[in-house]
Protein backbone atom coordinates (compact mmCIF):
# COMPACT_ATOMS: atom_id res chain seq x y z
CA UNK A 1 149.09 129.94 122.03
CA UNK A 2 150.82 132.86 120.44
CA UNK A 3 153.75 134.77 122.21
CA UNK A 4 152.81 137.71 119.63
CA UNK A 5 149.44 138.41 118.21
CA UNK A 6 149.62 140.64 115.14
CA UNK A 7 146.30 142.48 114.25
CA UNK A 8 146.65 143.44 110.21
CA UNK A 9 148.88 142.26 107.53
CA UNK A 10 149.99 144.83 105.37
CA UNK A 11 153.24 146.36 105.58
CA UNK A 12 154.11 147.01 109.23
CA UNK A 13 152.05 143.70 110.72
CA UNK A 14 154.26 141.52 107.98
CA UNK A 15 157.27 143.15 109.13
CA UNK A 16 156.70 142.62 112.78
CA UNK A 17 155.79 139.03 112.51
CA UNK A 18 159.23 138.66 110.18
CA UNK A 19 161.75 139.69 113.44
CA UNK A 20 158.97 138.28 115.73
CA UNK A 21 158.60 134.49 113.95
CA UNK A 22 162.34 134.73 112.88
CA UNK A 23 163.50 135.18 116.43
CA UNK A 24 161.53 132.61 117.99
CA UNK A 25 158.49 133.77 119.31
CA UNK A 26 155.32 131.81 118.96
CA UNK A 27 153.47 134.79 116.20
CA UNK A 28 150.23 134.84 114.72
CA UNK A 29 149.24 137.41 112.01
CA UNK A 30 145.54 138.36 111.55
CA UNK A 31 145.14 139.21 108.10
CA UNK A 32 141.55 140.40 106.52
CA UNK A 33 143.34 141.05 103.44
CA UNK A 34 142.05 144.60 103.04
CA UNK A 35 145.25 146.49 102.92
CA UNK A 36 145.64 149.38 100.61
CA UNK A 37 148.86 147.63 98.93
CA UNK A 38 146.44 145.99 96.75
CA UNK A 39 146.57 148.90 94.96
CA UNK A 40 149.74 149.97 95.28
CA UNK A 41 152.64 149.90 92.87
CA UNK A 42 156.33 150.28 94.48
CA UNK A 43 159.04 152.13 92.84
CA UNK A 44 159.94 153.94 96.57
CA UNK A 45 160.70 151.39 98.55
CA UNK A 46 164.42 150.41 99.28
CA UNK A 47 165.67 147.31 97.80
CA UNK A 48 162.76 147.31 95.28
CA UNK A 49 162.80 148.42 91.59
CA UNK A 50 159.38 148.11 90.80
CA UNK A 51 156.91 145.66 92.14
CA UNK A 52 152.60 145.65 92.20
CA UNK A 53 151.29 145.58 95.53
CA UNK A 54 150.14 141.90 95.14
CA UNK A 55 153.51 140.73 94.35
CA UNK A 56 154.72 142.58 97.39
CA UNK A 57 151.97 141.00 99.83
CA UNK A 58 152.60 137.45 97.89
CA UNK A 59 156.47 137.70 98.69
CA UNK A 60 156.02 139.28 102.10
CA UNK A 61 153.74 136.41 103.58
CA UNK A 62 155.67 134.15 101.95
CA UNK A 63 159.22 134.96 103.50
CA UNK A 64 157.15 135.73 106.75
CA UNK A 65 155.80 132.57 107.01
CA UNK A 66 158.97 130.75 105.87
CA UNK A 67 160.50 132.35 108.98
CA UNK A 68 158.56 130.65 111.33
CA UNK A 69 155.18 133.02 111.81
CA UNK A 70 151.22 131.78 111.45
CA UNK A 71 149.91 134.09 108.82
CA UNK A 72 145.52 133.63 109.11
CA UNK A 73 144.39 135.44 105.88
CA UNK A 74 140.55 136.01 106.70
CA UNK A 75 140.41 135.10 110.12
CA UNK A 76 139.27 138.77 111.25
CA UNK A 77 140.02 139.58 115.00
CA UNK A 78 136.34 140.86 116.55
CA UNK A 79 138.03 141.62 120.12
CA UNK A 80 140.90 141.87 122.08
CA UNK A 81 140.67 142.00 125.88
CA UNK A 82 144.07 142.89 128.12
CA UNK A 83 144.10 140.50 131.73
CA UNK A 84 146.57 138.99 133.84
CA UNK A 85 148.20 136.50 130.96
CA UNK A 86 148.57 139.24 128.56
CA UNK A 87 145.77 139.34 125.98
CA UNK A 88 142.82 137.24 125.21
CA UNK A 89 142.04 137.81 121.23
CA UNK A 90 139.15 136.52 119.51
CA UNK A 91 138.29 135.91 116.26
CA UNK A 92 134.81 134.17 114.62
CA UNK A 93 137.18 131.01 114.79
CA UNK A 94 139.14 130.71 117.79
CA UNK A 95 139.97 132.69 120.79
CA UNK A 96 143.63 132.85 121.50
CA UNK A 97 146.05 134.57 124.34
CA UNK A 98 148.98 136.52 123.62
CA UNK A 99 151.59 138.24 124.98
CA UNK A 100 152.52 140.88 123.07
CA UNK A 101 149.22 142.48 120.86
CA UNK A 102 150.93 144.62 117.46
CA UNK A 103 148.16 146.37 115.94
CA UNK A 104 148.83 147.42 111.97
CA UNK A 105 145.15 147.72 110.92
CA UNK A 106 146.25 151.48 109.21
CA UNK A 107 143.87 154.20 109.50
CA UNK A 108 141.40 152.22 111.09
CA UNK A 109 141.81 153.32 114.96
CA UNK A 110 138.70 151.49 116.49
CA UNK A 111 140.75 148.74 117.91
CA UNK A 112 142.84 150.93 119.44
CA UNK A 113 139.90 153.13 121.12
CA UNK A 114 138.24 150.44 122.31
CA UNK A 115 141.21 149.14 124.28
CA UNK A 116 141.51 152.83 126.30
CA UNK A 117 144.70 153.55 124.61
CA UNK A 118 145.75 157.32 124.73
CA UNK A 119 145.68 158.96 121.60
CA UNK A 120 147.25 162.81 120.56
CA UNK A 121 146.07 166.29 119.34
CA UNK A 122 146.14 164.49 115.66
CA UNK A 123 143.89 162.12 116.51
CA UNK A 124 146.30 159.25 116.68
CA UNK A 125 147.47 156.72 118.49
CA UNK A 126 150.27 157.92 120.88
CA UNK A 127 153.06 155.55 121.15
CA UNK A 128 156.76 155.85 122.14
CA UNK A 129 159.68 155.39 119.92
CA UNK A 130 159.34 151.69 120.59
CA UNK A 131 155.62 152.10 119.25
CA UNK A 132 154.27 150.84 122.41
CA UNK A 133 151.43 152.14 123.12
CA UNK A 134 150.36 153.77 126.77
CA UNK A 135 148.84 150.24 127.46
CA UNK A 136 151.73 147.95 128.44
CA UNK A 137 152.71 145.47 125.76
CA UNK A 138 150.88 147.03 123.30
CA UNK A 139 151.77 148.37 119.83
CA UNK A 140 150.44 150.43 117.58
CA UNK A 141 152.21 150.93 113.97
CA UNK A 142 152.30 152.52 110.41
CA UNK A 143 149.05 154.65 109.55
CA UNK A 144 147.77 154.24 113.05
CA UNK A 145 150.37 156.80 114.60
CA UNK A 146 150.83 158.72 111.67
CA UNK A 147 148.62 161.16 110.47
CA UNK A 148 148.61 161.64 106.62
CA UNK A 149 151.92 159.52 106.44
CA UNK A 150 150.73 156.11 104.97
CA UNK A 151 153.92 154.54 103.03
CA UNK A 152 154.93 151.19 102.85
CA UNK A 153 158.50 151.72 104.22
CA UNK A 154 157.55 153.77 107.15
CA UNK A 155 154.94 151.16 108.58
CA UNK A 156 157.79 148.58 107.65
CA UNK A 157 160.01 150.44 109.95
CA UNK A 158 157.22 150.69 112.74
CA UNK A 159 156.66 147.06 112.72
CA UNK A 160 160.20 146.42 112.92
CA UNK A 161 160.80 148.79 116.04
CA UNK A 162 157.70 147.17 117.55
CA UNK A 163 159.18 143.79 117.48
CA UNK A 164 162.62 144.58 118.19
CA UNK A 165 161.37 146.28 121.33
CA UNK A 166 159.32 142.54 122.36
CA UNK A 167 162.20 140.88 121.52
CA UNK A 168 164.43 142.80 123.43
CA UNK A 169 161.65 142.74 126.38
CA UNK A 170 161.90 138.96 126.03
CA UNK A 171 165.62 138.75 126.14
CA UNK A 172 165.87 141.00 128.55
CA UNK A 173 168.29 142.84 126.70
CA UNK A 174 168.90 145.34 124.15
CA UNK A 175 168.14 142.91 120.71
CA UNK A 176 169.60 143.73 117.50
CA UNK A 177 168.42 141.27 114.21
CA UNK A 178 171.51 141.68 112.20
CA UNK A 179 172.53 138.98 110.02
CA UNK A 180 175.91 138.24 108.12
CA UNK A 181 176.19 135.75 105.52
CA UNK A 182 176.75 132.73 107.76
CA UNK A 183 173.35 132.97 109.19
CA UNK A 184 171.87 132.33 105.60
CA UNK A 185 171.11 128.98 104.48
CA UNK A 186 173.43 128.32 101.58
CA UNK A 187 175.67 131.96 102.20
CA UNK A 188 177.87 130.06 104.49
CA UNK A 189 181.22 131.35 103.67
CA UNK A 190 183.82 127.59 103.17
């Protein structure tokens, strides 16, 4: 069973499993594959000097799944129940429980609603700076807490706070993910 349960895989979902899998944690993405990056083109995004959307996704699951997380493309999540253990997820092919729920499923707020979570004037989802959301353990990133702001570096950024803030929940510690070139396979300095 998955430590981290990651509901969407564009952007923010990819970048939350990348700390979460990287750092340990048992992390499952749920992907339907209908993020808007498929028809996207990025020349604004750091790093990047021009890349298609479906390169991006290609790349991102790739390097997300090399670092240790469970990327499902299709395997749609049809509920998500908070108890005692955390969460029990379902999906039309398993059930799973989790931890830690991230949801990065954009504009699309039903998820969220159905789980009680407190949203604000904008018709949002209301989250700290940690992205948690008013239900304990559970996030809420990119498009979902944003109204009108939908960019690929700014759900990035909300999936990366998200899982710094498990990981750092799990360590019980403040965690920082900053590697030097001795972490890197094949950077080692001699």
């Amino acid at each position: 069973m998955p430590d981290v349960a990651i509901v969407g895989g564009g952007p923010a979902g990819l970048s939350a499993a990348l700390f979460t899998g990287k750092n340990g944690l048992e992390t499952v993405v749920f992907d339907t594959d209908e993020t808007w990056m498929h028809k996207a083109h990025l020349f604004n995004y750091p790093g990047i000097r021009s890349i298609s959307g479906e390169e991006f996704m290609k790349l991102t699951r790739g390097q997300v799944r090399d670092r240790g997380a469970d990327v499902r493309v299709g395997e749609e999540v049809t509920d998500i129940e908070p108890d005692d253990d955390g969460f029990w997820i379902e999906t039309d092919d398993d059930e799973y429980v989790a931890d830690y729920v991230v949801l990065a499923t954009g504009a699309d707020r039903s998820v969220a609603e159905d789980l009680g979570v407190e949203f604000d004037d904008e018709g949002t989802v209301n989250v700290d700076l940690q992205m948690e959301t008013s239900v304990d353990d559970l996030y809420a990133t990119g498009a979902m807490v944003r109204a009108e702001e939908w960019q690929a570096v700014i759900a990035a950024g909300d999936g990366a706070a998200a899982a710094l803030n498990i990981l750092s929940k799990e360590k019980g510690e403040h965690f920082h993910d900053f590697d030097v070139p001795d972490d890197v396979p094949g950077l080692e300095s001699e």
